[in-house]
Protein backbone atom coordinates (compact mmCIF):
# COMPACT_ATOMS: atom_id res chain seq x y z
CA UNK A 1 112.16 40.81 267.41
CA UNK A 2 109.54 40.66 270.52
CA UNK A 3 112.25 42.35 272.65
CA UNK A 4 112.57 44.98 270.01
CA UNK A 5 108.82 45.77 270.01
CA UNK A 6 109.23 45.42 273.65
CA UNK A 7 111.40 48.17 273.74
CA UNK A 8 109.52 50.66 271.15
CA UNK A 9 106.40 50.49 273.06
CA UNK A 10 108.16 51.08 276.19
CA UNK A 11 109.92 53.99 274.79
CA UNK A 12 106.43 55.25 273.03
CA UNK A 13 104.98 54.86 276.84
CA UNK A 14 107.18 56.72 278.24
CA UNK A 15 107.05 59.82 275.47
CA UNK A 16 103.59 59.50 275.69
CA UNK A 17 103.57 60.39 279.74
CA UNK A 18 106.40 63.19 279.26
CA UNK A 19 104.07 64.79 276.95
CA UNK A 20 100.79 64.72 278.94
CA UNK A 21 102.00 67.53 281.31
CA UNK A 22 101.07 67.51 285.22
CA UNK A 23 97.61 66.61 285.95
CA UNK A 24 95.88 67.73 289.38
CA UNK A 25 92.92 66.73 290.62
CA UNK A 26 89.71 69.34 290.72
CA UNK A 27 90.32 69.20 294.77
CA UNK A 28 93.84 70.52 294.24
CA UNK A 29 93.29 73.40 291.80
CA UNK A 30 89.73 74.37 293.64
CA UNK A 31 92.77 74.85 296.49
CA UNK A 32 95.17 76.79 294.61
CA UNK A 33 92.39 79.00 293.25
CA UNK A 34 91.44 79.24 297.01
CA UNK A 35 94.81 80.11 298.11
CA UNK A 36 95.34 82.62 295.70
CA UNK A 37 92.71 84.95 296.38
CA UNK A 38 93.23 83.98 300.43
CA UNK A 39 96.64 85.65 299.23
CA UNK A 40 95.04 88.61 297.17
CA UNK A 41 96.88 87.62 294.00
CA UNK A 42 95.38 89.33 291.17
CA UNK A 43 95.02 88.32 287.64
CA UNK A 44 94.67 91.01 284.76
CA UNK A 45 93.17 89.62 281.57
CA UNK A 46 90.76 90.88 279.16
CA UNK A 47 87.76 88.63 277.81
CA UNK A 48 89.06 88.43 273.83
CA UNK A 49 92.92 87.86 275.17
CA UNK A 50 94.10 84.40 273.60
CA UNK A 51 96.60 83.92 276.34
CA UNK A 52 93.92 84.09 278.75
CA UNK A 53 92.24 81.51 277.20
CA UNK A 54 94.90 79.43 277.41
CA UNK A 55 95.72 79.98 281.62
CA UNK A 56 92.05 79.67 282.20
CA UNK A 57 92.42 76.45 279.99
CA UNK A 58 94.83 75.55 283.23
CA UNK A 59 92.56 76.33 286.04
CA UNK A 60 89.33 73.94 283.92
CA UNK A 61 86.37 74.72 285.98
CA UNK A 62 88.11 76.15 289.13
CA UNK A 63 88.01 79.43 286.95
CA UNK A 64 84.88 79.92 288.50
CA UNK A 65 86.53 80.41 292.25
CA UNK A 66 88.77 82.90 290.61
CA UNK A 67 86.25 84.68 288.83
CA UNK A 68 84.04 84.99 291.59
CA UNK A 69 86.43 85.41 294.48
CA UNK A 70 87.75 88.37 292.50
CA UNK A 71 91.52 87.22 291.61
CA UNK A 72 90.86 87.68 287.78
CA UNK A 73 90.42 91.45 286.77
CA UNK A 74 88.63 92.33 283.62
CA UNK A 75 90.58 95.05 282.20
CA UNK A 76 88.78 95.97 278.79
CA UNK A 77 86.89 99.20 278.92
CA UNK A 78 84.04 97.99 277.16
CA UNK A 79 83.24 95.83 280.44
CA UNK A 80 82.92 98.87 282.84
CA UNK A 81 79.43 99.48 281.45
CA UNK A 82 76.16 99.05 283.87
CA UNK A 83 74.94 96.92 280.80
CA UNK A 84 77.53 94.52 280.35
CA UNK A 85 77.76 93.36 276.72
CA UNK A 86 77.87 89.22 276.58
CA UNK A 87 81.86 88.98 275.80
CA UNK A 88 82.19 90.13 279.14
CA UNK A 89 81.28 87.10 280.53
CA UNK A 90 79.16 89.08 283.53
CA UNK A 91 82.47 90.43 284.87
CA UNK A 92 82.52 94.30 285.37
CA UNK A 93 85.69 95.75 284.14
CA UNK A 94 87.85 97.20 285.92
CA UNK A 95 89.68 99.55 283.54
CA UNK A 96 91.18 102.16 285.56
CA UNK A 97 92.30 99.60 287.89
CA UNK A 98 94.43 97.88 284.87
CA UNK A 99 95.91 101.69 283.56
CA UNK A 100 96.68 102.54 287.43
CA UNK A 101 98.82 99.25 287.33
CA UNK A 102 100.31 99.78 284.75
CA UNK A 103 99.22 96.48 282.93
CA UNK A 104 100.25 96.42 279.24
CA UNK A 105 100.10 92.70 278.66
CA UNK A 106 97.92 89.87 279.80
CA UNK A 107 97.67 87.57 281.86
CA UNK A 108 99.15 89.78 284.35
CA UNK A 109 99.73 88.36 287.44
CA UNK A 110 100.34 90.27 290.59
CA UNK A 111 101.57 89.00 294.33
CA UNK A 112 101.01 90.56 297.66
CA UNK A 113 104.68 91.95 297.65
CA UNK A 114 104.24 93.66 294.71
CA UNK A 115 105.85 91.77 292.30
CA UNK A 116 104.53 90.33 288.61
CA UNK A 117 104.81 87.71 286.86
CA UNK A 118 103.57 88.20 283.11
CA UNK A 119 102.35 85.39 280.35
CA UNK A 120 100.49 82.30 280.55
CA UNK A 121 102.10 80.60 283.78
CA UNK A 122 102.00 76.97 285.37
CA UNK A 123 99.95 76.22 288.14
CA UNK A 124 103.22 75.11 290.17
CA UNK A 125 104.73 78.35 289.46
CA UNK A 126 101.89 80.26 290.40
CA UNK A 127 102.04 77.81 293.85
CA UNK A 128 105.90 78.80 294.59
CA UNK A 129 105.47 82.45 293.70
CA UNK A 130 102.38 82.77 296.21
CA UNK A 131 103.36 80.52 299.01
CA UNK A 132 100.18 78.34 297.91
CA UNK A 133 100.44 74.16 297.37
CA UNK A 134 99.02 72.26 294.71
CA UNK A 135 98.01 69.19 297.40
């Protein structure tokens, strides 16, 4: 019986760890974030975009770095106004930017050679693709 219960918390353990998902410290997303706009990766999103949401979810508050450094690119219209309207989050659009690249779904991410990679996408895979490390 013990080994039994032994074994079903073991098992629930292990489940329970598979599930979690990769954790990285702040130190080594501040670094990818970093990295990324070192490597003038670009991220088109728009402020109401669910799936945006979700890969800023990824980044926690290292958003910031990519907001500010200019990797993320606000591509609704309604944010290329001198008087930016609060949704916008205080980041001018950049709406003829997003229609000159041809970005019809978001995220959007863009490398240095030219190449996309479209959808919510894991910090690893955002590593690989721009020759960045996640520590």
């Amino acid at each position: 019986m013990k080994r039994g219960i032994l074994i079903l918390f073991s098992l629930s353990l292990i489940f329970i760890i598979g599930c979690s998902g990769v954790k990285y410290s702040k130190e080594q997303i501040d670094g990818l974030a970093n990295c990324l706009a070192d490597k003038g990766v670009k991220e088109y999103g728009a402020f109401w975009c669910p799936n945006c949401a979700k890969q800023e979810k990824l980044f926690g508050s290292s958003i910031a770095i990519l907001k500010s450094r200019q990797v993320y690119v606000e591509c609704d219209p309604r944010c290329d106004t001198e008087d930016l309207p609060i949704a916008c989050r205080g980041i001018r659009g950049q709406s003829s930017l997003c229609l000159e690249k041809n970005v019809a779904k978001y995220p959007t991410w863009e490398f240095s050679d030219g190449s996309v990679i479209v959808g919510v996408t894991e910090l690893q895979s955002l590593a690989d693709k721009s020759g960045c490390t996640l520590g």
